[in-house]
N, C-alpha and C. Protein backbone atom coordinates (compact mmCIF):
# COMPACT_ATOMS: atom_id res chain seq x y z
N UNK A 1 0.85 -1.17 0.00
CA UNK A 1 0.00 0.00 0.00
C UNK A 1 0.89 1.23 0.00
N UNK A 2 0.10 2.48 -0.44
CA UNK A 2 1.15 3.75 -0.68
C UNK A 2 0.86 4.50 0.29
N UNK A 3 1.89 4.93 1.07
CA UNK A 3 1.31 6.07 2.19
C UNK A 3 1.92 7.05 1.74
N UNK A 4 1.78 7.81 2.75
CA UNK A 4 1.52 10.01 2.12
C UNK A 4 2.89 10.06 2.22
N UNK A 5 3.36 10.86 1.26
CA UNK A 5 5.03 11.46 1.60
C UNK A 5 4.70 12.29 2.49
N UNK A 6 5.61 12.57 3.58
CA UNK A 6 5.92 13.73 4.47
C UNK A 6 5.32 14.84 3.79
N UNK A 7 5.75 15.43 2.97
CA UNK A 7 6.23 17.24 2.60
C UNK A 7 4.62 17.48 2.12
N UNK A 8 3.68 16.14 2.23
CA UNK A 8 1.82 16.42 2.09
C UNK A 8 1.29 16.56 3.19
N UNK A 9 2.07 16.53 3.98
CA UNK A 9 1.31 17.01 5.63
C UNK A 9 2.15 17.80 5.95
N UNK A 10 1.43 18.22 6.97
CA UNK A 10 1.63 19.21 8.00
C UNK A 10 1.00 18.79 9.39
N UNK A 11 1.82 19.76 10.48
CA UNK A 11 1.45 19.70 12.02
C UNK A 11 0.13 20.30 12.43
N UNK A 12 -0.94 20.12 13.15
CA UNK A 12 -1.97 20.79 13.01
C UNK A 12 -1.80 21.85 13.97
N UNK A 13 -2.46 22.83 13.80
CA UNK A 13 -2.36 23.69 14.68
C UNK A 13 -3.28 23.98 15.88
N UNK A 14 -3.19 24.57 17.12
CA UNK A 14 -3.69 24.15 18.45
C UNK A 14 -5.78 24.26 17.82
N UNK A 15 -6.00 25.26 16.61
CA UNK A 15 -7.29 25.36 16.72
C UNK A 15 -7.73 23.98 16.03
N UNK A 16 -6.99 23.55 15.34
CA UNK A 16 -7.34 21.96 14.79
C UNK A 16 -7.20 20.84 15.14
N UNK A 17 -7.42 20.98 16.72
CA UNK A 17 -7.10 19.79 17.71
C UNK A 17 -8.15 18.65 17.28
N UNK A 18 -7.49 17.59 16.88
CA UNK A 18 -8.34 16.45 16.74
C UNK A 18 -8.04 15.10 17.66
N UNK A 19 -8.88 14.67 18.38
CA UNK A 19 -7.96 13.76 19.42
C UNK A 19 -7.60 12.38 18.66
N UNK A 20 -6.85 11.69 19.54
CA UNK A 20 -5.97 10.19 19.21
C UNK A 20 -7.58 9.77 19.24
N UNK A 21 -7.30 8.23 17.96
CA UNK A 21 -8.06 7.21 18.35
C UNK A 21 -7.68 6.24 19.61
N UNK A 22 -8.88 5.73 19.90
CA UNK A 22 -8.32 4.71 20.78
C UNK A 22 -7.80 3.59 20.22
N UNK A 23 -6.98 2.88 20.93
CA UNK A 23 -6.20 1.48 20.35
C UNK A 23 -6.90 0.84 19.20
N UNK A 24 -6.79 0.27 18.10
CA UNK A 24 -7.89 -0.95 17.64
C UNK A 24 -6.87 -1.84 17.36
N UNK A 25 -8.15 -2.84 18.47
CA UNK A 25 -7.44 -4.18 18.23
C UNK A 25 -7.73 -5.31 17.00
N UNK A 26 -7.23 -6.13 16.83
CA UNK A 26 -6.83 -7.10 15.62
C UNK A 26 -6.88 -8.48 16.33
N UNK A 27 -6.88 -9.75 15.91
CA UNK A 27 -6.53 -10.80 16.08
C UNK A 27 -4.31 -10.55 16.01
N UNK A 28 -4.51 -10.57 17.07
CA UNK A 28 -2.38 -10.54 17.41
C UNK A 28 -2.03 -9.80 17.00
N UNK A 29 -2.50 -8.36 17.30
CA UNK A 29 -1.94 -6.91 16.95
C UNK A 29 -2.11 -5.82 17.35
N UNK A 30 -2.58 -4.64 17.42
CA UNK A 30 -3.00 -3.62 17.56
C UNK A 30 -2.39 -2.31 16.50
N UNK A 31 -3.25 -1.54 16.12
CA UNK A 31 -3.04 -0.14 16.02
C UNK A 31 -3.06 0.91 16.85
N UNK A 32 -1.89 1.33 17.18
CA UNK A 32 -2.10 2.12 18.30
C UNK A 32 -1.74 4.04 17.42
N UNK A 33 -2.84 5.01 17.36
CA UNK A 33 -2.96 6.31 17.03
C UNK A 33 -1.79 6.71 17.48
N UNK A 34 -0.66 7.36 17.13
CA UNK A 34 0.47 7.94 17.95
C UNK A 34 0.75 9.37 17.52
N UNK A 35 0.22 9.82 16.69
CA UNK A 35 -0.32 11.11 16.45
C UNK A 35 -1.05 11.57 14.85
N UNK A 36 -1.53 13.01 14.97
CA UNK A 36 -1.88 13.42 13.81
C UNK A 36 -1.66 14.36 13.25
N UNK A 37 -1.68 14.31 12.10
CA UNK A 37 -1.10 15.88 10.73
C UNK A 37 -2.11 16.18 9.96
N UNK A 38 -2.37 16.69 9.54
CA UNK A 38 -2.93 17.38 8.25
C UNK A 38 -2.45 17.27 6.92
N UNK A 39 -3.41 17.35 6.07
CA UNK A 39 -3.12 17.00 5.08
C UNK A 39 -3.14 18.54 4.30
N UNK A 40 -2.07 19.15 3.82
CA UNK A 40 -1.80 20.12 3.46
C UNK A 40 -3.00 20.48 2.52
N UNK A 41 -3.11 19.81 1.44
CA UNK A 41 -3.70 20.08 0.03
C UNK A 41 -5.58 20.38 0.60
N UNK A 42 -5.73 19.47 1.70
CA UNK A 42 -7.36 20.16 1.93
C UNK A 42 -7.44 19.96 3.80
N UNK A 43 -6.40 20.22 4.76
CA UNK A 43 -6.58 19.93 5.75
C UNK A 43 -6.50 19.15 6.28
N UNK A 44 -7.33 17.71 5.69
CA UNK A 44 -8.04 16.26 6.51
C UNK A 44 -7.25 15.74 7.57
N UNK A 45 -7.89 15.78 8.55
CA UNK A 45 -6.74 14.82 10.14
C UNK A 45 -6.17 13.49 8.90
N UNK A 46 -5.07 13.28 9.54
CA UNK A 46 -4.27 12.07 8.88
C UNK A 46 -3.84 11.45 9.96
N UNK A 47 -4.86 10.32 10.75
CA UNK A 47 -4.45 9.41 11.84
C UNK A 47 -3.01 8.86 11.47
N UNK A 48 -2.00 8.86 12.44
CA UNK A 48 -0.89 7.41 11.61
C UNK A 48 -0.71 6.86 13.21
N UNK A 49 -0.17 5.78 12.81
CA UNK A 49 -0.53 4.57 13.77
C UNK A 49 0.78 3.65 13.70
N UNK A 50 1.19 2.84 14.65
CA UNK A 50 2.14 1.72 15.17
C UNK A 50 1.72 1.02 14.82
N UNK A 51 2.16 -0.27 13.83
CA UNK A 51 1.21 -1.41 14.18
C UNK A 51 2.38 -2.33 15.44
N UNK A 52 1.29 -2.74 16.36
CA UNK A 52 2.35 -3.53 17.47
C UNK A 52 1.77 -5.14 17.28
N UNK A 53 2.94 -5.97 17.43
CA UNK A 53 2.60 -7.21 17.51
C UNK A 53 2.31 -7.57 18.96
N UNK A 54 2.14 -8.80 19.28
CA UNK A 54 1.96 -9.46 20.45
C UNK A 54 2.53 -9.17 22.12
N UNK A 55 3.83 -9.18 21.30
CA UNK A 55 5.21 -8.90 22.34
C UNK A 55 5.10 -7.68 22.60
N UNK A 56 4.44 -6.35 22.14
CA UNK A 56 4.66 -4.72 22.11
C UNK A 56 5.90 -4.74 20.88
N UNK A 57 6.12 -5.29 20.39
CA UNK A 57 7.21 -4.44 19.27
C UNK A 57 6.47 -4.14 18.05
N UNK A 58 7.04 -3.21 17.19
CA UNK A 58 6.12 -2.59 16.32
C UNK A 58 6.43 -3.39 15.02
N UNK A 59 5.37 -3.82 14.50
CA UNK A 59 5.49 -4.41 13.37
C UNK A 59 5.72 -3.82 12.38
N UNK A 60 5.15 -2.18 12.05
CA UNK A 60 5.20 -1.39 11.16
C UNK A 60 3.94 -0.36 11.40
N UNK A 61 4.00 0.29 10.19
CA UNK A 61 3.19 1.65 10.45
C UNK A 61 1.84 1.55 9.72
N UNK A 62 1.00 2.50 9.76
CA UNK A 62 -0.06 2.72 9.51
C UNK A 62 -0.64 3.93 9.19
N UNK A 63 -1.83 4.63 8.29
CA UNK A 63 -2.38 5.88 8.51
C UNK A 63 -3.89 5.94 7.80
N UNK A 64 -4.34 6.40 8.28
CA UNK A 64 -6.16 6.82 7.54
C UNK A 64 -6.03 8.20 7.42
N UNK A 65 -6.78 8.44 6.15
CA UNK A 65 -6.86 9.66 5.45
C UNK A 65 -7.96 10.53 5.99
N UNK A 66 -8.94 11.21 7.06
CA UNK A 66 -10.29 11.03 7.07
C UNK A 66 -10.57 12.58 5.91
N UNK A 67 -10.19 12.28 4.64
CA UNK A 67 -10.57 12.95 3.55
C UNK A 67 -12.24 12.21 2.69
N UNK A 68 -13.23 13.13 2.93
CA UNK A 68 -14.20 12.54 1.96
C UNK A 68 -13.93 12.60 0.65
N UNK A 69 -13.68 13.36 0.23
CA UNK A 69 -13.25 12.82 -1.62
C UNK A 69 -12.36 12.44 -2.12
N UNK A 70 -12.64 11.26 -2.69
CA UNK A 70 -11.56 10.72 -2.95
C UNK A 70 -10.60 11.05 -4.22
N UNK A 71 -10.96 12.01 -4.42
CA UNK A 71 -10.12 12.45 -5.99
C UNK A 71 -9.21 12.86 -5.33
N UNK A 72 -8.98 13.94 -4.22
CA UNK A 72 -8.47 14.72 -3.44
C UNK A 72 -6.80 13.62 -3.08
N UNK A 73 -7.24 12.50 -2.66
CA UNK A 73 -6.40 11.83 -2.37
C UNK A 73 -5.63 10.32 -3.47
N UNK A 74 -5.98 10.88 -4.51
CA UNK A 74 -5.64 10.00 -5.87
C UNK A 74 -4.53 9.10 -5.93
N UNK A 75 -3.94 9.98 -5.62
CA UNK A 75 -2.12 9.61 -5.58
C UNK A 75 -1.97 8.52 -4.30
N UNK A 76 -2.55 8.32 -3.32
CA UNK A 76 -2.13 7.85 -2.18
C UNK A 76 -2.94 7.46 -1.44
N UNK A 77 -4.36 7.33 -1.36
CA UNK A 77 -5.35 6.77 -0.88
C UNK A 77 -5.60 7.23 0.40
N UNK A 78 -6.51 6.61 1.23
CA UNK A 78 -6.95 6.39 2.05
C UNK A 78 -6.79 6.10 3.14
N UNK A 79 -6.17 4.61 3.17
CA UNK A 79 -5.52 3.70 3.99
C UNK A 79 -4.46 2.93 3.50
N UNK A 80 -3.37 2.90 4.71
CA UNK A 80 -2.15 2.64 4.38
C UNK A 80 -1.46 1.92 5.76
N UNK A 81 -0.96 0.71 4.77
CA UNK A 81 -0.50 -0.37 6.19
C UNK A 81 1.25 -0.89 5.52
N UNK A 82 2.11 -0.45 5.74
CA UNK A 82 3.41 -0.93 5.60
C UNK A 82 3.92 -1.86 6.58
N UNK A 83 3.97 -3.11 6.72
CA UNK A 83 4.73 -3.58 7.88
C UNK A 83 6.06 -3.67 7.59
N UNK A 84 7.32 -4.14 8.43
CA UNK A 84 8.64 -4.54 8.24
C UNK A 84 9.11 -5.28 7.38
N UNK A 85 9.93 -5.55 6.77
CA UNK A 85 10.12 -6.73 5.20
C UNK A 85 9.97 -7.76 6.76
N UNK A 86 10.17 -7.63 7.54
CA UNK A 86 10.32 -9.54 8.50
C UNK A 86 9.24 -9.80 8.80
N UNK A 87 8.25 -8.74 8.66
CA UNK A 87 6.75 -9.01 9.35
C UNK A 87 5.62 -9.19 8.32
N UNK A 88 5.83 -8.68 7.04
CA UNK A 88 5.10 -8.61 5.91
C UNK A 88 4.79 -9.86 5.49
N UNK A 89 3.15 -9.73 5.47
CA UNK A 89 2.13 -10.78 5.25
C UNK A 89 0.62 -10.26 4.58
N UNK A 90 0.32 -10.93 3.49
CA UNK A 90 -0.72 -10.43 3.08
C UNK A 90 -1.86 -10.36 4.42
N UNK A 91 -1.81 -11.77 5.24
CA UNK A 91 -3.24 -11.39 5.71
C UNK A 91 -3.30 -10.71 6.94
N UNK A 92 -2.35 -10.39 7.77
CA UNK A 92 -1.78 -9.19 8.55
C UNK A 92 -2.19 -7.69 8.02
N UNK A 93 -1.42 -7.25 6.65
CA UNK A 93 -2.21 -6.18 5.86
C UNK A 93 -3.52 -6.11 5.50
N UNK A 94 -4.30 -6.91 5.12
CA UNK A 94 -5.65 -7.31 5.20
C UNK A 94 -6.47 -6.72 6.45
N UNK A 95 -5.72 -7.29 7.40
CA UNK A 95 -6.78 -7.46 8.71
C UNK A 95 -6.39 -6.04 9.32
N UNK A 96 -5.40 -5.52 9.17
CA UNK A 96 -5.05 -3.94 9.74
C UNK A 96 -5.65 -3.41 8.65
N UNK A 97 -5.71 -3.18 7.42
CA UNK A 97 -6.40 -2.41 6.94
C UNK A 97 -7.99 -2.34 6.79
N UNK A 98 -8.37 -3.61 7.11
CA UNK A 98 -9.75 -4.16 7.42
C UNK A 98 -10.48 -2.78 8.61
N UNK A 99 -9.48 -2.88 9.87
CA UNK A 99 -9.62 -2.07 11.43
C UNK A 99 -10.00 -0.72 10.49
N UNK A 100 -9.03 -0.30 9.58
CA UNK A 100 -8.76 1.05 9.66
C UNK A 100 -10.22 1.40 8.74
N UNK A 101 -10.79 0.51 7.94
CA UNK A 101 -11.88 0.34 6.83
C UNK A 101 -13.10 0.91 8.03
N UNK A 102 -12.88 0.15 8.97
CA UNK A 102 -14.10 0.21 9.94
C UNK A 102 -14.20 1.74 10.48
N UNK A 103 -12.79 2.03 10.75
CA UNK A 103 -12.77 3.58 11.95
C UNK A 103 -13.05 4.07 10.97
N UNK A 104 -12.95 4.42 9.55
CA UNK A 104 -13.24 5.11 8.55
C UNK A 104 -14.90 5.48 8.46
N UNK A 105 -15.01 4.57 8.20
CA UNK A 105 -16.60 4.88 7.97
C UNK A 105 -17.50 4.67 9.19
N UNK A 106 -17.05 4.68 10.63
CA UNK A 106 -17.30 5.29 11.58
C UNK A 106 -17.08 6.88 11.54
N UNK A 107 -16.31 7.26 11.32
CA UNK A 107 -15.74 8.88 10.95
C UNK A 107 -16.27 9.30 10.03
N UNK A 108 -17.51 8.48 8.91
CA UNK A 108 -17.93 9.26 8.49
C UNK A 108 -17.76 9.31 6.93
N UNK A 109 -16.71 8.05 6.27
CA UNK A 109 -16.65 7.88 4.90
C UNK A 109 -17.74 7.36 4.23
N UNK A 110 -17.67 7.66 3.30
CA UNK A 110 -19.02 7.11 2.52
C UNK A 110 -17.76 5.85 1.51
N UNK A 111 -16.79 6.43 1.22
CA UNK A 111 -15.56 5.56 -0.15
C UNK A 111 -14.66 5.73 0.51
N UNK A 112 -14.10 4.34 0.23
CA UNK A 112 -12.41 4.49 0.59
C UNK A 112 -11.61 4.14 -0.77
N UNK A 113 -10.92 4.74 -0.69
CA UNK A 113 -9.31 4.79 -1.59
C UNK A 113 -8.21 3.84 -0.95
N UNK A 114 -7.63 2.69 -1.87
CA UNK A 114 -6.29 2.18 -1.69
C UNK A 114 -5.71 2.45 -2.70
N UNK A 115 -4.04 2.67 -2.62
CA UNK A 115 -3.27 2.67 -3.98
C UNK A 115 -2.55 1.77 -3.24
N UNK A 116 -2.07 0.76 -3.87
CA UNK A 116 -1.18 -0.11 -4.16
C UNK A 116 0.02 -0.18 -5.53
N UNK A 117 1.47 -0.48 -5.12
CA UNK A 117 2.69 -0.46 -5.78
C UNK A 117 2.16 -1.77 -6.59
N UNK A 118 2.32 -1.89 -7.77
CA UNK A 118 1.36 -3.14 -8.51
C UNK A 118 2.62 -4.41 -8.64
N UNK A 119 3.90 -4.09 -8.33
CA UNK A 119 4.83 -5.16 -8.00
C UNK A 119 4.67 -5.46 -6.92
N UNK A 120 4.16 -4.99 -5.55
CA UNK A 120 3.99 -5.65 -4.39
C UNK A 120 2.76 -6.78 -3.82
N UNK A 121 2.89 -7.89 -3.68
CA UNK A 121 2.46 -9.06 -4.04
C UNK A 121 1.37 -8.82 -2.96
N UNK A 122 1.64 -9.02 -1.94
CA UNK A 122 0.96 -9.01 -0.46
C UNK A 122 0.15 -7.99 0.08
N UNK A 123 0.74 -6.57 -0.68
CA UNK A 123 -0.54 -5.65 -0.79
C UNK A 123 -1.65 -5.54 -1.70
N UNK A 124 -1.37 -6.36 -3.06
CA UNK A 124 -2.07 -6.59 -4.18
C UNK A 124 -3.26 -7.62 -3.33
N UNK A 125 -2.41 -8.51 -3.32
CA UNK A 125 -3.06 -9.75 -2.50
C UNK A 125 -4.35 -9.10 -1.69
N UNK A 126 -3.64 -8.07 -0.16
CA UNK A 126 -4.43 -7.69 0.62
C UNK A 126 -6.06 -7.18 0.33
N UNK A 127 -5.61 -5.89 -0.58
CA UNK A 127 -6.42 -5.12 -1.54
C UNK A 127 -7.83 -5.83 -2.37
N UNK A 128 -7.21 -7.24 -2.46
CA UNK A 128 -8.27 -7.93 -3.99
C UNK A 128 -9.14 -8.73 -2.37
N UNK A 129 -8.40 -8.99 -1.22
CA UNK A 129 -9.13 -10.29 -0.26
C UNK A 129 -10.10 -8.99 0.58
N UNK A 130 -10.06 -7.85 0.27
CA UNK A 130 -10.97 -6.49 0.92
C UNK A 130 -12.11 -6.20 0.26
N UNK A 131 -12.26 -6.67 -1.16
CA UNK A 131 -13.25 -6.99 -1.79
C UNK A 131 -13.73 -5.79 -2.56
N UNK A 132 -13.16 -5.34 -3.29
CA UNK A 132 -12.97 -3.89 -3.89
C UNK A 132 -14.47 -4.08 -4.40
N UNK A 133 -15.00 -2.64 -5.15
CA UNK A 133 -16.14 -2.31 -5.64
C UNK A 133 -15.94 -2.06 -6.82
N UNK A 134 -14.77 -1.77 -7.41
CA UNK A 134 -14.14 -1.77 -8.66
C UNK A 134 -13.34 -2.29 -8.81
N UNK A 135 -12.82 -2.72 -10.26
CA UNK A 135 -11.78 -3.18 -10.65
C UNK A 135 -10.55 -2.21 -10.54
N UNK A 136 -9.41 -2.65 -10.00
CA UNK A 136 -8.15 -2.05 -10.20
C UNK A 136 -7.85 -1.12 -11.20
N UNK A 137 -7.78 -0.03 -10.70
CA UNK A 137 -7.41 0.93 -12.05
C UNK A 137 -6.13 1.06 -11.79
N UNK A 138 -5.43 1.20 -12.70
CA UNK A 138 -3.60 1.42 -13.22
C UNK A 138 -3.48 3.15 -12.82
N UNK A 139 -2.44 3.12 -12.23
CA UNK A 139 -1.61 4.49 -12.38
C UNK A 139 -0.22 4.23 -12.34
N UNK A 140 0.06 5.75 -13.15
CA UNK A 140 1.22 5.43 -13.23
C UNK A 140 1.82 7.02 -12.46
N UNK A 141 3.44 6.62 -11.83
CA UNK A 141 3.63 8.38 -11.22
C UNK A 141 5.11 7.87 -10.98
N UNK A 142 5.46 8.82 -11.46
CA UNK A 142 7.43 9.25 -11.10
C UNK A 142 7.68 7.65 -11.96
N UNK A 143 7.10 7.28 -12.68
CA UNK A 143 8.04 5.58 -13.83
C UNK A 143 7.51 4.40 -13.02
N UNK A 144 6.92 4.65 -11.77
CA UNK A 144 6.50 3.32 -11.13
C UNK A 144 4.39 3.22 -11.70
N UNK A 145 4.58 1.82 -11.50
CA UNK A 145 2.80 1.30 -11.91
C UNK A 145 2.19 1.17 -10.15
N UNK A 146 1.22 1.67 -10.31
CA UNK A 146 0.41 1.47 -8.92
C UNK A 146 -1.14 0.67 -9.44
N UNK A 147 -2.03 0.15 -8.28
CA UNK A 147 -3.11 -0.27 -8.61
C UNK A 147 -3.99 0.71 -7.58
N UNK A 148 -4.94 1.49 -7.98
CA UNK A 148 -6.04 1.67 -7.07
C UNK A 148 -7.30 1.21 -6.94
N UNK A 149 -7.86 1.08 -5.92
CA UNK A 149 -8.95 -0.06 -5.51
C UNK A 149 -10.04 1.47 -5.35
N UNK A 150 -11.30 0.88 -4.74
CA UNK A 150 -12.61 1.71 -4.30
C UNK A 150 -13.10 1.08 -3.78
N UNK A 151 -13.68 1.95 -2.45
CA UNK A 151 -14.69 0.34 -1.81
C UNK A 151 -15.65 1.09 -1.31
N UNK A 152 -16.72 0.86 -1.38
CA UNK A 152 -18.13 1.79 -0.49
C UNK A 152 -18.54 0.76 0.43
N UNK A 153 -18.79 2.09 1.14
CA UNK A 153 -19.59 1.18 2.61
C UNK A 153 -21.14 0.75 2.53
N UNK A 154 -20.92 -0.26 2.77
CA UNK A 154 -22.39 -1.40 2.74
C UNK A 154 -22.87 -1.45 3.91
């Protein structure tokens, strides 16, 4: 999955206080909220998150976009789950991005956005077992192929 470059957020400022989520848990994991930015181009809180395994060590990272349109966020989606090359597993990415599917449209999404690197097997994987609403559309940006998904809430 593709998460936000840095230099698309920003720190929010004290009047755009948005609080931490609480933990969400997983079958042998957690996301734990560890802070939030803004998304330069239209504001939107940009949760990012730890993912922790069992033991407390962090498996890898995480972030939700809470942007309603999704054009807005084309390039980079929605939701975004990177774990460690030692921890990376399709159905690990699945099931964390599954959590983040849920807080989403608790918050209020109507669509979510994934982009996926279309050489990465296990996010491809993840993406198609989430049960998209569309077929994979191709992008392409800076010489690399990405896949983006759509999913509406049912």
């Amino acid at each position: 999955m593709t998460k936000i470059a840095g230099h698309l957020m920003r720190n929010a400022t004290p009047q755009e206080h948005t609080p931490l989520l609480k933990d969400l848990t997983g079958t042998g994991f957690l996301l734990r909220n560890t802070h939030i930015k803004r998304l330069r181009s239209t504001n939107a809180a940009v949760h990012l998150f730890d993912v922790i395994g069992p033991q407390g060590n962090r498996l890898g990272v995480a972030n939700l976009v809470v942007e309603p349109s999704v054009d807005a966020i084309r390039d980079f989606g929605h939701v975004c789950v990177t774990l460690a090359e030692d921890n990376s597993n399709s159905q690990l990415l699945t099931d964390a991005a599954q959590l983040l599917f849920d807080t989403a449209y608790k918050l209020g999404l109507k669509e979510i956005r994934v982009v996926s690197p279309k050489d990465h097997a296990d996010s491809v994987c993840a993406c198609e077992a989430l049960n998209p609403d569309t077929t994979a559309e191709p992008l392409n940006r800076d010489g690399k192929s990405f896949l983006s998904y759509r999913y509406c809430k049912r």
